[in-house]
C-alpha atoms as a PDB file:
ATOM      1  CA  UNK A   1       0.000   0.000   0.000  1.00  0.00           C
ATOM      2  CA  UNK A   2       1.030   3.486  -0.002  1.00  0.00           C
ATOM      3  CA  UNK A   3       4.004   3.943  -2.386  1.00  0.00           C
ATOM      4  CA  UNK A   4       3.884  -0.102  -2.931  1.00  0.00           C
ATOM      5  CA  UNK A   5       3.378  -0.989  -7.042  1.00  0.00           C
ATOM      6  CA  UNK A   6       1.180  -4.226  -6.771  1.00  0.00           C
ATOM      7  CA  UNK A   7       3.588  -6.367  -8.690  1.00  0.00           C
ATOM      8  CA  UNK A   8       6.004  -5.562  -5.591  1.00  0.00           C
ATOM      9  CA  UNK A   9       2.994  -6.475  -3.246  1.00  0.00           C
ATOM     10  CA  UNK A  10       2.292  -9.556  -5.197  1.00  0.00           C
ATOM     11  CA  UNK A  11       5.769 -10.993  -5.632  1.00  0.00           C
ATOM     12  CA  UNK A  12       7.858  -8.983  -3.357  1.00  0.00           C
ATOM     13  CA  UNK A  13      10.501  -8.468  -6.182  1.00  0.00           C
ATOM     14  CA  UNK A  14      12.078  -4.657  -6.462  1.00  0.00           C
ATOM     15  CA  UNK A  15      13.011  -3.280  -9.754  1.00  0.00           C
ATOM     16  CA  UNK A  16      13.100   0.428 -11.310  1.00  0.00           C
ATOM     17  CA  UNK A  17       9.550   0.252 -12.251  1.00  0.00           C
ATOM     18  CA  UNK A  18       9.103  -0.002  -8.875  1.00  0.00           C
ATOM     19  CA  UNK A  19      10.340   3.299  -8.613  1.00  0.00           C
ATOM     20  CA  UNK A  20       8.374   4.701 -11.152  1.00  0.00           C
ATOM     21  CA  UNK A  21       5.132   3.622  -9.618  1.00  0.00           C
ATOM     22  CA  UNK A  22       6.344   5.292  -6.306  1.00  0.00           C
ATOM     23  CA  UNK A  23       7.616   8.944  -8.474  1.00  0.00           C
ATOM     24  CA  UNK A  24       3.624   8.530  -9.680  1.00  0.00           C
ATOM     25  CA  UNK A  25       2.204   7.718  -6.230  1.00  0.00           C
ATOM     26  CA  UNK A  26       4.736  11.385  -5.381  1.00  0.00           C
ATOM     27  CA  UNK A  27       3.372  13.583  -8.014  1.00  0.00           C
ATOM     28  CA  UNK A  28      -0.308  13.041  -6.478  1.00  0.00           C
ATOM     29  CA  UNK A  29       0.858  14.084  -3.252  1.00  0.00           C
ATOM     30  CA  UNK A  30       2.255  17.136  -4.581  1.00  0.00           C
ATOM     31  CA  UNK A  31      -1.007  17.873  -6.313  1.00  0.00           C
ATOM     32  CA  UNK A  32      -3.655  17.098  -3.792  1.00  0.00           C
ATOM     33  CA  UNK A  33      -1.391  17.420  -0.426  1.00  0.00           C
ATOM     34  CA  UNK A  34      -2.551  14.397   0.726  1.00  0.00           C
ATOM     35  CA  UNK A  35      -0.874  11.676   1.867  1.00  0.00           C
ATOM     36  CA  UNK A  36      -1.288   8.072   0.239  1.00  0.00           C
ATOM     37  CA  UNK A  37      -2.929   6.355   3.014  1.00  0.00           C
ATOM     38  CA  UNK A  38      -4.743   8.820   5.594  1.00  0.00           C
ATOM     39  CA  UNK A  39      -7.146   7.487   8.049  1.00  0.00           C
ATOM     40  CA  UNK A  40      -8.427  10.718   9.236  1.00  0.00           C
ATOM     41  CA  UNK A  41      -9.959  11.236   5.697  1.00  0.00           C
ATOM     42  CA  UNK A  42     -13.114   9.967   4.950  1.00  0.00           C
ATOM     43  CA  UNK A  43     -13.423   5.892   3.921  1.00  0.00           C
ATOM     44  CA  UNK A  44     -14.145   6.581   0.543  1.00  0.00           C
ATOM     45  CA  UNK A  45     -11.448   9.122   0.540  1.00  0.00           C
ATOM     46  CA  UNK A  46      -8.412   7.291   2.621  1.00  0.00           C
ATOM     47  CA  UNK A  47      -6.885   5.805  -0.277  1.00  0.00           C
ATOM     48  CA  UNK A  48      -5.373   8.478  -1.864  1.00  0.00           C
ATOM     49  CA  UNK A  49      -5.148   6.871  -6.057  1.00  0.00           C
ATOM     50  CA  UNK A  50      -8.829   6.039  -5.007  1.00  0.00           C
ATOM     51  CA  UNK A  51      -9.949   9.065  -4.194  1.00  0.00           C
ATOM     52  CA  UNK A  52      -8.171  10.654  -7.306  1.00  0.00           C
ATOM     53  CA  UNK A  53      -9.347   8.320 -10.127  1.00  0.00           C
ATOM     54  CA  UNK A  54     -12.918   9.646 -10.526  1.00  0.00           C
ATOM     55  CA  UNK A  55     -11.947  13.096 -10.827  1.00  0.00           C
ATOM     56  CA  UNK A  56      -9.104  13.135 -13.759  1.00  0.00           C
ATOM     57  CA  UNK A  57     -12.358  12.829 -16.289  1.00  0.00           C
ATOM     58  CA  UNK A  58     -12.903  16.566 -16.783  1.00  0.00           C
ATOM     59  CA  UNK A  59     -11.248  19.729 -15.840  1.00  0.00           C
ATOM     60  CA  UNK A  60     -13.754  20.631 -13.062  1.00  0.00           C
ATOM     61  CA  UNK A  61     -13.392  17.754 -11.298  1.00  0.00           C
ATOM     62  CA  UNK A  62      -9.700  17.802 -11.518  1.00  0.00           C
ATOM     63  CA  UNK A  63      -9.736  21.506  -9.927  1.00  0.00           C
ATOM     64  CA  UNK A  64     -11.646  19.998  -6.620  1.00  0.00           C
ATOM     65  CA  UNK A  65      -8.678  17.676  -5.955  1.00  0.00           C
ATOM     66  CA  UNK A  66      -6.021  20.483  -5.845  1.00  0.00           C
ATOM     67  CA  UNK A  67      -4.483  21.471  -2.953  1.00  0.00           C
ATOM     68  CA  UNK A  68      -5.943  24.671  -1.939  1.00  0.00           C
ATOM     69  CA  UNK A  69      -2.401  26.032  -1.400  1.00  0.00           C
ATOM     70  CA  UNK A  70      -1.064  25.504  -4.430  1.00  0.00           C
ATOM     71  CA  UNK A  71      -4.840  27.440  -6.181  1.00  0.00           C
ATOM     72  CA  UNK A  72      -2.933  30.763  -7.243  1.00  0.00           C
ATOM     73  CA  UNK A  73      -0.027  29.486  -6.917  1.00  0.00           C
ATOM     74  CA  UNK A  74      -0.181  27.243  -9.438  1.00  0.00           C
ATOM     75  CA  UNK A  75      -1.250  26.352 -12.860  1.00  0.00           C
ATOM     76  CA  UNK A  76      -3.836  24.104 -12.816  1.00  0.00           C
ATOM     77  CA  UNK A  77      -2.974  22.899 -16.339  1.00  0.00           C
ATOM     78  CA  UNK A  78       0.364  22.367 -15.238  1.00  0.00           C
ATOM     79  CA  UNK A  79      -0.985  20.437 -12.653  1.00  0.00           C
ATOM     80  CA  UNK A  80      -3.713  18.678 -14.363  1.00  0.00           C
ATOM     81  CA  UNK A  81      -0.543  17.947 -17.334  1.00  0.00           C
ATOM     82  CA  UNK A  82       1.609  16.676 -14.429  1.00  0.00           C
ATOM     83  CA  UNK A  83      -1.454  13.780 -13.591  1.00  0.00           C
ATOM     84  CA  UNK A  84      -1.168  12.362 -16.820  1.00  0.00           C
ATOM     85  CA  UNK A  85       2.807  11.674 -16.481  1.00  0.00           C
ATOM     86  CA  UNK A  86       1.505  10.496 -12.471  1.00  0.00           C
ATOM     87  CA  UNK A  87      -1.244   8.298 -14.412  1.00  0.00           C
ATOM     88  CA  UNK A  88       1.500   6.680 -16.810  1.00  0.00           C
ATOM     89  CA  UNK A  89       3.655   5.772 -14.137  1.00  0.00           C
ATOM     90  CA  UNK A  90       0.561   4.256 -12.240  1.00  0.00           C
ATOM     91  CA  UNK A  91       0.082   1.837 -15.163  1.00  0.00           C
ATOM     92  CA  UNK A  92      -0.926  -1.586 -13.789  1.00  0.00           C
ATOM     93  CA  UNK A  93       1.890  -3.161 -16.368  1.00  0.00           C
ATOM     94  CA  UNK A  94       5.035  -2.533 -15.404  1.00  0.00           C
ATOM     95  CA  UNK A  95       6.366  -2.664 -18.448  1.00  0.00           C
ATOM     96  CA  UNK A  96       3.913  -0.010 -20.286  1.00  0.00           C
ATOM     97  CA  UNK A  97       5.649   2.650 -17.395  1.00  0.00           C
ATOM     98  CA  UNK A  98       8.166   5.149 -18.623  1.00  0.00           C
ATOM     99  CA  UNK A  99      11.635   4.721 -17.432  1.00  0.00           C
ATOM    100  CA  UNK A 100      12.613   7.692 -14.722  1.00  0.00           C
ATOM    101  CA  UNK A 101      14.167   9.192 -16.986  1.00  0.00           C
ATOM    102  CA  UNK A 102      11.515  10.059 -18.865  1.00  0.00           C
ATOM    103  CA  UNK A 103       9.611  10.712 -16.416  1.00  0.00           C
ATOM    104  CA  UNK A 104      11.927  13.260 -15.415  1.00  0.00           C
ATOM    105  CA  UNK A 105      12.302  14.584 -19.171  1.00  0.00           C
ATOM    106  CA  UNK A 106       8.319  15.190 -19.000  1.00  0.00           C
ATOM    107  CA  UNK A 107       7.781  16.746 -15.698  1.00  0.00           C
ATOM    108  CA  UNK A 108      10.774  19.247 -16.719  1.00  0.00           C
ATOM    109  CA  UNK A 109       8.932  20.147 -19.926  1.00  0.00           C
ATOM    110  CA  UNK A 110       5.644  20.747 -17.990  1.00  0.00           C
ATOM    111  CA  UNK A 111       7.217  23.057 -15.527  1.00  0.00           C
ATOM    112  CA  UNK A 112       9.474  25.086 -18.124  1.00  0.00           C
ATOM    113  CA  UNK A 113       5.577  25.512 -20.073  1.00  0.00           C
ATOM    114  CA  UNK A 114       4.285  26.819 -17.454  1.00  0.00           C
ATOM    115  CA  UNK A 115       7.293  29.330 -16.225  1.00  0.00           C
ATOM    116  CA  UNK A 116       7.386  27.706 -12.653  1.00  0.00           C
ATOM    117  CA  UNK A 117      10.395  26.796 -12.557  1.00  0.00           C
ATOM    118  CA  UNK A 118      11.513  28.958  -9.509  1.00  0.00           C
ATOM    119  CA  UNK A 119       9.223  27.462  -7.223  1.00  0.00           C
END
């Protein structure tokens, strides 16, 4: 659970992709400001790649999983942009993930877009 991809909680075996699950698992933290497990949230909101799912179909449910710190602050287009690289890495098949590298190449892109790169 938590940062866990579930081929590592099925086998137990580590690898890179591992990793990339985890960076994915990261960038919604940095979006919503939630943790991955929180058990003061609701139940139906504890899980935090739960809880996200049903709101990356549109652009105004995206906007009510933002952290209200970062509304202003942020773009959310950037950050909408940045849960699509999140949602590749959180691909079931570990094999269909990026490597980190491009994950890295991506969310660089998205930030030098926006101009928030000092932040």
């Amino acid at each position: 659970m938590g940062y866990a991809s579930p081929e590592y909680l099925h086998t137990g075996c580590l690898s890179s992709k591992n990793d990339v699950w985890s960076c994915g698992v990261l960038l919604y933290e940095l979006i919503t400001g939630r943790r991955p497990l929180d058990h003061n949230q609701p139940k139906s909101e504890q899980k935090l790649l739960d809880w996200v799912r049903p709101h990356l179909s549109d652009a105004k449910k995206f906007k009510t999983i933002v952290d209200p710190k970062l509304v202003g602050k942020c773009s959310v287009k950037s950050m909408y942009k940045l849960s699509m690289v999140a949602n590749w890495c959180l691909v079931k098949n570990r094999k269909s993930r990026p490597m980190m590298s491009e994950v890295l190449e991506m969310v660089n892109r998205i930030m030098e877009q926006s101009g928030e790169m000092g932040m």
